[in-house]
C-alpha atoms as a PDB file:
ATOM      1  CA  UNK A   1     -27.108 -22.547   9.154  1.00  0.00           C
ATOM      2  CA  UNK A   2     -23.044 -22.120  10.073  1.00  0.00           C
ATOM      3  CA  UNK A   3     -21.573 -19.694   7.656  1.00  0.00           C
ATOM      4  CA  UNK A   4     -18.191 -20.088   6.348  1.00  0.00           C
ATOM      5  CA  UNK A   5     -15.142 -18.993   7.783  1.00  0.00           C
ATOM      6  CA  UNK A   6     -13.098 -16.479   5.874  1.00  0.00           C
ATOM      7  CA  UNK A   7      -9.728 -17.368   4.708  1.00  0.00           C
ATOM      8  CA  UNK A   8      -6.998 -17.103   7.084  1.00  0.00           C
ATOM      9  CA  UNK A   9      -4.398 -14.615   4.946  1.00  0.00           C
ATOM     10  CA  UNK A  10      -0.635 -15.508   6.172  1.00  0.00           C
ATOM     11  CA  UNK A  11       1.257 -12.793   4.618  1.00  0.00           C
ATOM     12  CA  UNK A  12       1.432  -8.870   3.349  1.00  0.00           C
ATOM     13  CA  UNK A  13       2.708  -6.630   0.791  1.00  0.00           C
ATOM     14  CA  UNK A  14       4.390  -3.875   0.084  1.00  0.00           C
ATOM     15  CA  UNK A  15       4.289  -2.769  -3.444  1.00  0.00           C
ATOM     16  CA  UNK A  16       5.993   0.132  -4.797  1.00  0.00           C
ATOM     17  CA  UNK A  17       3.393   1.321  -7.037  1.00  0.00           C
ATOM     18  CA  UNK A  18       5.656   3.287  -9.687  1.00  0.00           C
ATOM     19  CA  UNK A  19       4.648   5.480 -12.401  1.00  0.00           C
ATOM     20  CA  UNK A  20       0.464   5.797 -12.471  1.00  0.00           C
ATOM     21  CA  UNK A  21       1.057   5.484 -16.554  1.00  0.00           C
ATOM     22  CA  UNK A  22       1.310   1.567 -14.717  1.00  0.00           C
ATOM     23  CA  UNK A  23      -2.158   1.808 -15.611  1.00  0.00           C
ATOM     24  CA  UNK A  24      -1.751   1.651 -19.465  1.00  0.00           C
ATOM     25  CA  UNK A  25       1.730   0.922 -20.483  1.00  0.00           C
ATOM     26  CA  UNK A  26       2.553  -2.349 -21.794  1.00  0.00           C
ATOM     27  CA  UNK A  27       6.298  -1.498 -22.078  1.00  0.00           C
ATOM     28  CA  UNK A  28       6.467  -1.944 -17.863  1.00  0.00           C
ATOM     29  CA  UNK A  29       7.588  -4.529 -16.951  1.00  0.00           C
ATOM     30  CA  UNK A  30       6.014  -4.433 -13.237  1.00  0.00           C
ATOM     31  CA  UNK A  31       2.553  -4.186 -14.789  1.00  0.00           C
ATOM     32  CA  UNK A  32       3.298  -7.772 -16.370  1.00  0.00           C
ATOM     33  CA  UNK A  33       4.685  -8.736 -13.208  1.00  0.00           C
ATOM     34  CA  UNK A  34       1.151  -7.255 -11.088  1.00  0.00           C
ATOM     35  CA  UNK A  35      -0.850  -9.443 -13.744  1.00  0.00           C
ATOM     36  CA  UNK A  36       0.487 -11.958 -12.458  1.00  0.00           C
ATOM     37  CA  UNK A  37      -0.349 -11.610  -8.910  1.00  0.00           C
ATOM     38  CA  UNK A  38      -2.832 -14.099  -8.551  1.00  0.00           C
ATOM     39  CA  UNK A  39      -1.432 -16.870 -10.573  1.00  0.00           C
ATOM     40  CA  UNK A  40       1.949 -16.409  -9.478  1.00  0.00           C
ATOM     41  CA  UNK A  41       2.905 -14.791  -6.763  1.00  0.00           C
ATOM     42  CA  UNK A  42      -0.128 -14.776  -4.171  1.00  0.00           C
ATOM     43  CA  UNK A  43      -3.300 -17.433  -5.399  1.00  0.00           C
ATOM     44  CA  UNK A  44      -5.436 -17.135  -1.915  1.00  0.00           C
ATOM     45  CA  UNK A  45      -8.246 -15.152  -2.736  1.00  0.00           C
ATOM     46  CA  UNK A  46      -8.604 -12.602   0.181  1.00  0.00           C
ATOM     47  CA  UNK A  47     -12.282 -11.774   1.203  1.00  0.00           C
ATOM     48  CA  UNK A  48     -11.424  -8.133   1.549  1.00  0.00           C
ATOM     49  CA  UNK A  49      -8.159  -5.424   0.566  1.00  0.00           C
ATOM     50  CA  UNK A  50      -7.462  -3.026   2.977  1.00  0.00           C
ATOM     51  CA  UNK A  51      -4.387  -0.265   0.886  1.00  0.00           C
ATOM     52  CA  UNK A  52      -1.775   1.995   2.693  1.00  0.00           C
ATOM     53  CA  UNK A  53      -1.064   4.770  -0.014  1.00  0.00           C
ATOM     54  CA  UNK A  54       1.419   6.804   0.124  1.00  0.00           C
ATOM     55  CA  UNK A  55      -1.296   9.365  -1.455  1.00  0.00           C
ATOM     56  CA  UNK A  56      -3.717   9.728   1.393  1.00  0.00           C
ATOM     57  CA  UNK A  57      -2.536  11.850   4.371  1.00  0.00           C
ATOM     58  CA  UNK A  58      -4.306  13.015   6.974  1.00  0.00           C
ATOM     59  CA  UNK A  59      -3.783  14.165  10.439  1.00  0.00           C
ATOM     60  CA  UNK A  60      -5.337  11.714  12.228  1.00  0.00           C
ATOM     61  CA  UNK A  61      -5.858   8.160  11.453  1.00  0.00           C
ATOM     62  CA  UNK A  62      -8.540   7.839   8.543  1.00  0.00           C
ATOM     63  CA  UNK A  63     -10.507   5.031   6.847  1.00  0.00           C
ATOM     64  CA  UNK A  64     -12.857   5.289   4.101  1.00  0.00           C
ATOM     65  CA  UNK A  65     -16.499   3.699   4.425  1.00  0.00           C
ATOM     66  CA  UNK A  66     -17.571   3.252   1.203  1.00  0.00           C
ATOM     67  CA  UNK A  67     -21.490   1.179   1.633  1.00  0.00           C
ATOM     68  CA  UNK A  68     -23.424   2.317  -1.366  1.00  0.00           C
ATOM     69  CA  UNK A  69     -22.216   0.484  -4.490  1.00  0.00           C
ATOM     70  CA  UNK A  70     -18.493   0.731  -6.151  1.00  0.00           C
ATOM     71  CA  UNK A  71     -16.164   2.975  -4.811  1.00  0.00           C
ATOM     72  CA  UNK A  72     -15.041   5.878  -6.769  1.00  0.00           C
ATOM     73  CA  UNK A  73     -11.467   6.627  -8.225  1.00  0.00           C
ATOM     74  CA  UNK A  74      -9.307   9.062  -7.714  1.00  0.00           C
ATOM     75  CA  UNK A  75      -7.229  10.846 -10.759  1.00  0.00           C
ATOM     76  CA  UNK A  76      -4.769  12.635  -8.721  1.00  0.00           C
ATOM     77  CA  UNK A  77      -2.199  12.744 -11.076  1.00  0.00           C
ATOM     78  CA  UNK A  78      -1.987  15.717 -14.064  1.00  0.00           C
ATOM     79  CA  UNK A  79      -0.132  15.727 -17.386  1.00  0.00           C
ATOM     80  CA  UNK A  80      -1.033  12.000 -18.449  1.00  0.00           C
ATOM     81  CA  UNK A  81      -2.960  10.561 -21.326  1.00  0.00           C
ATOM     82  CA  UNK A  82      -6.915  11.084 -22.021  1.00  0.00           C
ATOM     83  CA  UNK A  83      -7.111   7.614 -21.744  1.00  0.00           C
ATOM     84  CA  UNK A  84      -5.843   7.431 -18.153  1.00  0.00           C
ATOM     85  CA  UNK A  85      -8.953   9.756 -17.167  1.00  0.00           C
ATOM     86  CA  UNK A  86     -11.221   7.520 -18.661  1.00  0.00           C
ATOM     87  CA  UNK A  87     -10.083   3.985 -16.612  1.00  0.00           C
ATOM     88  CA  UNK A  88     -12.690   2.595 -14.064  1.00  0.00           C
ATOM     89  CA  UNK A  89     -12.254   0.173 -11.153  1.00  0.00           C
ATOM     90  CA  UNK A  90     -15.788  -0.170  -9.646  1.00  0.00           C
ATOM     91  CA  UNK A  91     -14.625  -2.283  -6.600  1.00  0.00           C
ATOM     92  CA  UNK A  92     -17.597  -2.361  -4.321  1.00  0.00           C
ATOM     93  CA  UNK A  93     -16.704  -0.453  -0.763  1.00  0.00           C
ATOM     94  CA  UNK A  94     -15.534  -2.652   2.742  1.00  0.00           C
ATOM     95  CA  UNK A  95     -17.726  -0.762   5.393  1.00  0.00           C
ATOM     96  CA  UNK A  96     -17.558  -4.098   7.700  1.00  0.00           C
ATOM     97  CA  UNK A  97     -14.054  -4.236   7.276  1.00  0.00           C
ATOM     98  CA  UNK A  98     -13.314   0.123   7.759  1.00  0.00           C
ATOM     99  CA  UNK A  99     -15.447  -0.186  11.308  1.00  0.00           C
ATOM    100  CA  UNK A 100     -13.010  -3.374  12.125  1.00  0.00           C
ATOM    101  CA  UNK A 101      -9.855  -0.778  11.345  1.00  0.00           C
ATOM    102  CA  UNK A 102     -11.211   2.023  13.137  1.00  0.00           C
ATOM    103  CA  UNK A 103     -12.344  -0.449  16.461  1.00  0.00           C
ATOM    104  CA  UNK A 104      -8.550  -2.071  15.962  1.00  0.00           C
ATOM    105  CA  UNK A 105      -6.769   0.718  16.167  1.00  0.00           C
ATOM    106  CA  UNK A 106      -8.971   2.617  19.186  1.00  0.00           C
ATOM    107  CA  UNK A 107      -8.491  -0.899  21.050  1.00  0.00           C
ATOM    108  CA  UNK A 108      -4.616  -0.620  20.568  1.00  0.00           C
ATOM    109  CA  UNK A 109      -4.152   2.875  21.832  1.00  0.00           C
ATOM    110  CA  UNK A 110      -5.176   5.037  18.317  1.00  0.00           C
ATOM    111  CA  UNK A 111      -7.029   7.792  20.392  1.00  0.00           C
ATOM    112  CA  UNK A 112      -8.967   9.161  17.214  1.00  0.00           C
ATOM    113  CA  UNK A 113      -9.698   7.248  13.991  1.00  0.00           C
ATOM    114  CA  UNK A 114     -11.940   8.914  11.627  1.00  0.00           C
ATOM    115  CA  UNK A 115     -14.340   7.604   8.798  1.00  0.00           C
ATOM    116  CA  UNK A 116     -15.119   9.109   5.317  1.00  0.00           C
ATOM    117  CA  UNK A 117     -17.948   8.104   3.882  1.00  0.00           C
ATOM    118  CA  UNK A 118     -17.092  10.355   0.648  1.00  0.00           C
ATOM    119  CA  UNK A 119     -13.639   9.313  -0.689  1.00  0.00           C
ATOM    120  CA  UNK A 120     -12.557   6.852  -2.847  1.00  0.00           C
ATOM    121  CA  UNK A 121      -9.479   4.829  -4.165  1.00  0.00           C
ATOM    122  CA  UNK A 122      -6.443   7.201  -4.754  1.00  0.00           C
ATOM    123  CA  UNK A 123      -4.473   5.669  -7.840  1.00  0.00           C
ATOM    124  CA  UNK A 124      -1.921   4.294  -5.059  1.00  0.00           C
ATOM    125  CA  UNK A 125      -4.724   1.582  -4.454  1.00  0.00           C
ATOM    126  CA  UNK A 126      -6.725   1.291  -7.736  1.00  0.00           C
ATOM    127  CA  UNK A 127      -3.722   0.990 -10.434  1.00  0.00           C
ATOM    128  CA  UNK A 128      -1.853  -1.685  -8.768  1.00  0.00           C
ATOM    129  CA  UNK A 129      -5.436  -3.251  -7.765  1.00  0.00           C
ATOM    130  CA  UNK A 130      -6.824  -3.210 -11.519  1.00  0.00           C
ATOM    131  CA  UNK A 131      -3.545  -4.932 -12.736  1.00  0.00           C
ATOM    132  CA  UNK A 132      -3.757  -7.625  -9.770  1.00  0.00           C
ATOM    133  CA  UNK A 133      -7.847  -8.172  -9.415  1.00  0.00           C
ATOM    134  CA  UNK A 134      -9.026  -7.036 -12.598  1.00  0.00           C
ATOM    135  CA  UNK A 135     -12.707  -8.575 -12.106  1.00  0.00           C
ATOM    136  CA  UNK A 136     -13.068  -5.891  -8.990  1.00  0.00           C
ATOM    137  CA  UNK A 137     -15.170  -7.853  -7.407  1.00  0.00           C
ATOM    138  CA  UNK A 138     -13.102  -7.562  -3.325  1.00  0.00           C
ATOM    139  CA  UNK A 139     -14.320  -5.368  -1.499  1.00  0.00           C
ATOM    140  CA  UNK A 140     -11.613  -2.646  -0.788  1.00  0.00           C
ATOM    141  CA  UNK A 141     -11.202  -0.312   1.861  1.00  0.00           C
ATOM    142  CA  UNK A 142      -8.210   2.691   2.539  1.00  0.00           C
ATOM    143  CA  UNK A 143      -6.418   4.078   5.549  1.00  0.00           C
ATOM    144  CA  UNK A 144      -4.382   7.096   5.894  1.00  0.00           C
ATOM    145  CA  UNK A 145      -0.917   7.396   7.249  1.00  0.00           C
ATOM    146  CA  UNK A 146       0.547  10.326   9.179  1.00  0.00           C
ATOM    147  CA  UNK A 147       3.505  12.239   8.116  1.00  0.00           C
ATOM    148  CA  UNK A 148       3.831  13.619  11.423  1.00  0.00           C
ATOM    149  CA  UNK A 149       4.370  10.988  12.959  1.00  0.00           C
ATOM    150  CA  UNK A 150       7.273   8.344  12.854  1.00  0.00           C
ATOM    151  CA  UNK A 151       7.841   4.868  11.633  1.00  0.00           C
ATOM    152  CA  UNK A 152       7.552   2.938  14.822  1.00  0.00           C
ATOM    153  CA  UNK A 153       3.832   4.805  14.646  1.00  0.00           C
ATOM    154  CA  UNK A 154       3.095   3.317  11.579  1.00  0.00           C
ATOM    155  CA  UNK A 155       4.774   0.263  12.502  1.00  0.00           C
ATOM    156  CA  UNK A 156       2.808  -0.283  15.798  1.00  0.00           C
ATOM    157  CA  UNK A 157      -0.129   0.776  13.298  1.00  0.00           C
ATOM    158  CA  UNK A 158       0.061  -2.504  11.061  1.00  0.00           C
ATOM    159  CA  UNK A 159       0.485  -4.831  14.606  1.00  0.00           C
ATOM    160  CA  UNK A 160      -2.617  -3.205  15.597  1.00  0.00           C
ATOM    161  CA  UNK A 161      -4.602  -4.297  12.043  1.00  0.00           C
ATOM    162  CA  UNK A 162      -2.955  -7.842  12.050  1.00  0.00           C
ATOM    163  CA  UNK A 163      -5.879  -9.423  13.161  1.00  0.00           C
ATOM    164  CA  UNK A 164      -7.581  -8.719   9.601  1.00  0.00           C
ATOM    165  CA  UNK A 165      -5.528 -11.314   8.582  1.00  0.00           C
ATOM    166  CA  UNK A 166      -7.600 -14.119  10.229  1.00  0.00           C
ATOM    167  CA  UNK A 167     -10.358 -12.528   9.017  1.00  0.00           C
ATOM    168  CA  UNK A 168      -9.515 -12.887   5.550  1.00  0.00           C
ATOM    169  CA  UNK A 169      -8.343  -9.376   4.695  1.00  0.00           C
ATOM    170  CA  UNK A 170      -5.417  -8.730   2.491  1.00  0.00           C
ATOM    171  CA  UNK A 171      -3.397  -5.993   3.785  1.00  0.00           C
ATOM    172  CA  UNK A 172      -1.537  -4.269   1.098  1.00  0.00           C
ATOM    173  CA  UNK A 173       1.040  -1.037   1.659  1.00  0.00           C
ATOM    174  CA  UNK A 174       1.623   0.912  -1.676  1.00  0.00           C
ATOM    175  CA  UNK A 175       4.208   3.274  -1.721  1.00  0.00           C
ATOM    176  CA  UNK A 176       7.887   2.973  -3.489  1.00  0.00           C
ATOM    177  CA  UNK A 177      11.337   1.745  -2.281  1.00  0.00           C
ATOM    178  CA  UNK A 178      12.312   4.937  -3.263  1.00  0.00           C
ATOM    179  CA  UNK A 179      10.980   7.748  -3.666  1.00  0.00           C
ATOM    180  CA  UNK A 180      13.059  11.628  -4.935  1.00  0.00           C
ATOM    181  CA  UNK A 181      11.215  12.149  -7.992  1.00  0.00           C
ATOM    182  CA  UNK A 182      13.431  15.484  -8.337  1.00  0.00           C
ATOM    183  CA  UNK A 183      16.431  13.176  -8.697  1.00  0.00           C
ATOM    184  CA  UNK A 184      14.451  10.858 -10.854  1.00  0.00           C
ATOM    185  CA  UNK A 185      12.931  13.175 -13.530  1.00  0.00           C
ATOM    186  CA  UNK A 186      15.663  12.852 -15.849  1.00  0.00           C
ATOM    187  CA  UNK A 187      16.988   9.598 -15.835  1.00  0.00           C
ATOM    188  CA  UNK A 188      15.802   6.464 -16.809  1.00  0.00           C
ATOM    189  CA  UNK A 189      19.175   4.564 -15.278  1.00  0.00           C
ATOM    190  CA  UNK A 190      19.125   2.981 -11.538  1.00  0.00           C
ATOM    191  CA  UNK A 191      21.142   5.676  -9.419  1.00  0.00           C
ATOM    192  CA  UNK A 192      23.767   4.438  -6.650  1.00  0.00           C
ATOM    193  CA  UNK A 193      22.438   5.817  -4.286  1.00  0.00           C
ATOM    194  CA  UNK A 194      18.659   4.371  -4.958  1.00  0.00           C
ATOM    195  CA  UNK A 195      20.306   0.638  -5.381  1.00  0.00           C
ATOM    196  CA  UNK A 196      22.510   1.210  -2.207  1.00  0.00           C
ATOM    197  CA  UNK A 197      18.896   1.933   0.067  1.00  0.00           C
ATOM    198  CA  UNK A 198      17.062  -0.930  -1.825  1.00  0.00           C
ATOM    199  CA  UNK A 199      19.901  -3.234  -1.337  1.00  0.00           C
ATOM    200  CA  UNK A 200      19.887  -2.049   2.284  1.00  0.00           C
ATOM    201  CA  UNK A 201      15.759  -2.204   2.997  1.00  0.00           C
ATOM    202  CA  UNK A 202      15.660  -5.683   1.163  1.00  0.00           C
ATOM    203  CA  UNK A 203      18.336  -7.150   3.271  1.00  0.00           C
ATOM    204  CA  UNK A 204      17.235  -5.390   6.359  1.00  0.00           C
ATOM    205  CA  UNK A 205      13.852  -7.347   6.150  1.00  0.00           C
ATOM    206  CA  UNK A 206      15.257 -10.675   4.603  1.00  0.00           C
ATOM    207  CA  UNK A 207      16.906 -10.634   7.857  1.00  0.00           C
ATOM    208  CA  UNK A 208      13.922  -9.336  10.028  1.00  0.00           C
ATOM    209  CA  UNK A 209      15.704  -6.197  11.278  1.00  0.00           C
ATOM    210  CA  UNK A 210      12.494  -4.292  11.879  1.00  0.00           C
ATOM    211  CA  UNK A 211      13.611  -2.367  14.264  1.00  0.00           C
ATOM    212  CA  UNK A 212      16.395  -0.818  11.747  1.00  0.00           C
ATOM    213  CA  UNK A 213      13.807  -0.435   9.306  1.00  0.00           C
ATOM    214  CA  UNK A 214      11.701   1.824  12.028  1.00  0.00           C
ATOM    215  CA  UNK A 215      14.899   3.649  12.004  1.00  0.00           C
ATOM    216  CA  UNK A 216      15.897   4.114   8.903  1.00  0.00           C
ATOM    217  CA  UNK A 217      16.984   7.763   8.744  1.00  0.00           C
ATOM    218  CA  UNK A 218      19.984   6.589  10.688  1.00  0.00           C
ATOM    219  CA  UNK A 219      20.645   3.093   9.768  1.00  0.00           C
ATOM    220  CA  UNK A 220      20.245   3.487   6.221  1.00  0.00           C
ATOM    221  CA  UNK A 221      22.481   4.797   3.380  1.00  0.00           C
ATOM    222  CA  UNK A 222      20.835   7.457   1.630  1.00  0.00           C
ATOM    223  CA  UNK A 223      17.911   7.472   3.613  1.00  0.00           C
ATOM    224  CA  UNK A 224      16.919  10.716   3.308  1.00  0.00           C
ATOM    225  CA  UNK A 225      17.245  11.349  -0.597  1.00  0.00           C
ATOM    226  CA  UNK A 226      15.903   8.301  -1.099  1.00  0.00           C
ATOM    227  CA  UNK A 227      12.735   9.657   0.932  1.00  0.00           C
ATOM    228  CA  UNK A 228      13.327  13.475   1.281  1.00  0.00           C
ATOM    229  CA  UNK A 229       9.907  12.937   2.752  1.00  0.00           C
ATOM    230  CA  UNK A 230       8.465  10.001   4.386  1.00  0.00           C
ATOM    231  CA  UNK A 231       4.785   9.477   2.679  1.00  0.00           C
ATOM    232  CA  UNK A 232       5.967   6.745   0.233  1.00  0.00           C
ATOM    233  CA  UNK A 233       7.639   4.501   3.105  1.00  0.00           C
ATOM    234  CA  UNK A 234       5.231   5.010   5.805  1.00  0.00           C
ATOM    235  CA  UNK A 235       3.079   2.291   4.398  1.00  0.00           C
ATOM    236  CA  UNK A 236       5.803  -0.385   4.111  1.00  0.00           C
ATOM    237  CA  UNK A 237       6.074   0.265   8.067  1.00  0.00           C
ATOM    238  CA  UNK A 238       2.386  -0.445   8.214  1.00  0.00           C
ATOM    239  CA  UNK A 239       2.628  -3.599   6.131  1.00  0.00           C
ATOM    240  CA  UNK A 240       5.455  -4.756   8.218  1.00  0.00           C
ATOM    241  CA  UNK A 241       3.648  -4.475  11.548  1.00  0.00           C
ATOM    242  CA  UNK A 242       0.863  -6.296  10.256  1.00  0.00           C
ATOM    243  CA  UNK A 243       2.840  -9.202   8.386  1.00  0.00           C
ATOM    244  CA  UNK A 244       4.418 -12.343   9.885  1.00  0.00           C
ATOM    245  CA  UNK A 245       5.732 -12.759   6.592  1.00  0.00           C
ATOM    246  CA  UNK A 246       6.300  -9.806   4.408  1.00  0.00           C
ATOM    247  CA  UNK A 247       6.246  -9.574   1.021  1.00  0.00           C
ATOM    248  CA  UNK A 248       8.383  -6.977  -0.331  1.00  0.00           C
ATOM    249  CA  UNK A 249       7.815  -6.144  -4.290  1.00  0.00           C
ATOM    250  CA  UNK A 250      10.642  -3.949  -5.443  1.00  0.00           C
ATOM    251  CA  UNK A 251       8.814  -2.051  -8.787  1.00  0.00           C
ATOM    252  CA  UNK A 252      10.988   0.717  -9.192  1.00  0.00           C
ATOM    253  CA  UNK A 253       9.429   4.285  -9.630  1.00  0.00           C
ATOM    254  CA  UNK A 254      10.906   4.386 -12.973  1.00  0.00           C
ATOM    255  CA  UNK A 255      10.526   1.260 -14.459  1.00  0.00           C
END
């Protein structure tokens, strides 16, 4: 009996994953915009999700193995509503697809990649997820990024994972195009400086300058209070390496 071939996935995202109150405000406009994602902006149905967060660091290279039934979720965030505490995503765990990451990445050069069998989705994967596969029912998997490290790392990092695409994964980096919350806290207006680095990152990749975007810190304006540190841009780099064709979703932190 042949068995089907997965899905060949052309193209990946990066999706700045904003507030986590995403999860339950109808006032956002993004969370219209993520339920959406299937109907609108990306029908394939991928036979597996593998999320970049920008809310899962580790020193080396990590990927969860989740085998045993739905993953878990994460509430690593404080001050929010009950309600927020209460929300469930039971996707079911992508062991298959976290031993194809960690045998990727050791082929390509990635001298130590490390499995958790424990850990599950950190809101940077399972808010955007609920709002754009509700029925979680794809198997989902998470890697770590590196702080330590740079953005060619990270970058060099997604061309390592690109196969994943032919096999039907959906490779998804969730971070935000910008990312000062200090600067944020009290405003709810778009600040220069955040629309002169978006303006700059969009363009940049319109225009396939990858190589600027690896070096941002000195190509960009504002680069470094629009990412004081680098944890929410690190997975865009991943995303990048991995895509042909990225998909860049601009969801601001505070909308």
């Amino acid at each position: 009996m042949m068995m089907a071939m997965a899905m060949k996935i052309q193209d990946t995202f990066f999706i700045s994953h904003g507030s986590p109150k995403l999860s339950i405000d109808e006032s956002m406009p993004a969370r219209h915009f993520l339920q959406s994602f299937q109907q609108k902006v990306y029908p394939p149905r991928p036979s597996s999700i593998l999320v970049i967060s920008g809310h899962w660091e580790t020193s080396y290279p990590v990927v969860n193995v989740i085998s045993d039934g739905p993953s878990d979720i994460i509430y690593d965030f404080w001050g929010y509503p009950k309600s927020m505490y209460q929300l469930k995503y039971p996707a079911p765990g992508a062991p298959k697809m976290a031993k194809r990451v960690k045998e990727l990445l050791m082929s390509s050069g990635f001298k130590r990649v490390d499995e958790d069998k424990k850990r599950g989705l950190d809101h940077g994967a399972w808010v955007p997820l609920m709002l754009m596969y509700p029925e979680a029912d794809i198997p989902v998997c998470q890697l770590s990024f590196q702080t330590d490290k740079d953005a060619t790392y990270h970058y060099n990092m997604g061309k390592a994972l690109a196969p994943l695409k032919d096999e039907g994964a959906l490779i998804v980096g969730s971070g935000a195009a910008t990312h000062n919350l200090k600067m944020l806290s009290n405003t709810t207006l778009v600040q220069p400086w955040a629309q002169e680095f978006d303006s700059w990152l969009k363009e940049a990749l319109i225009d396939g300058r990858y190589e600027d975007v690896n070096n941002y810190k000195e190509k960009a304006p504002h680069a470094t209070v629009a990412h004081p540190l680098p944890d929410h841009l690190y997975p865009l780099h991943v995303a990048m390496g991995a895509g042909v064709c990225l998909v860049f979703l601009m969801l601001r932190i505070n909308s």
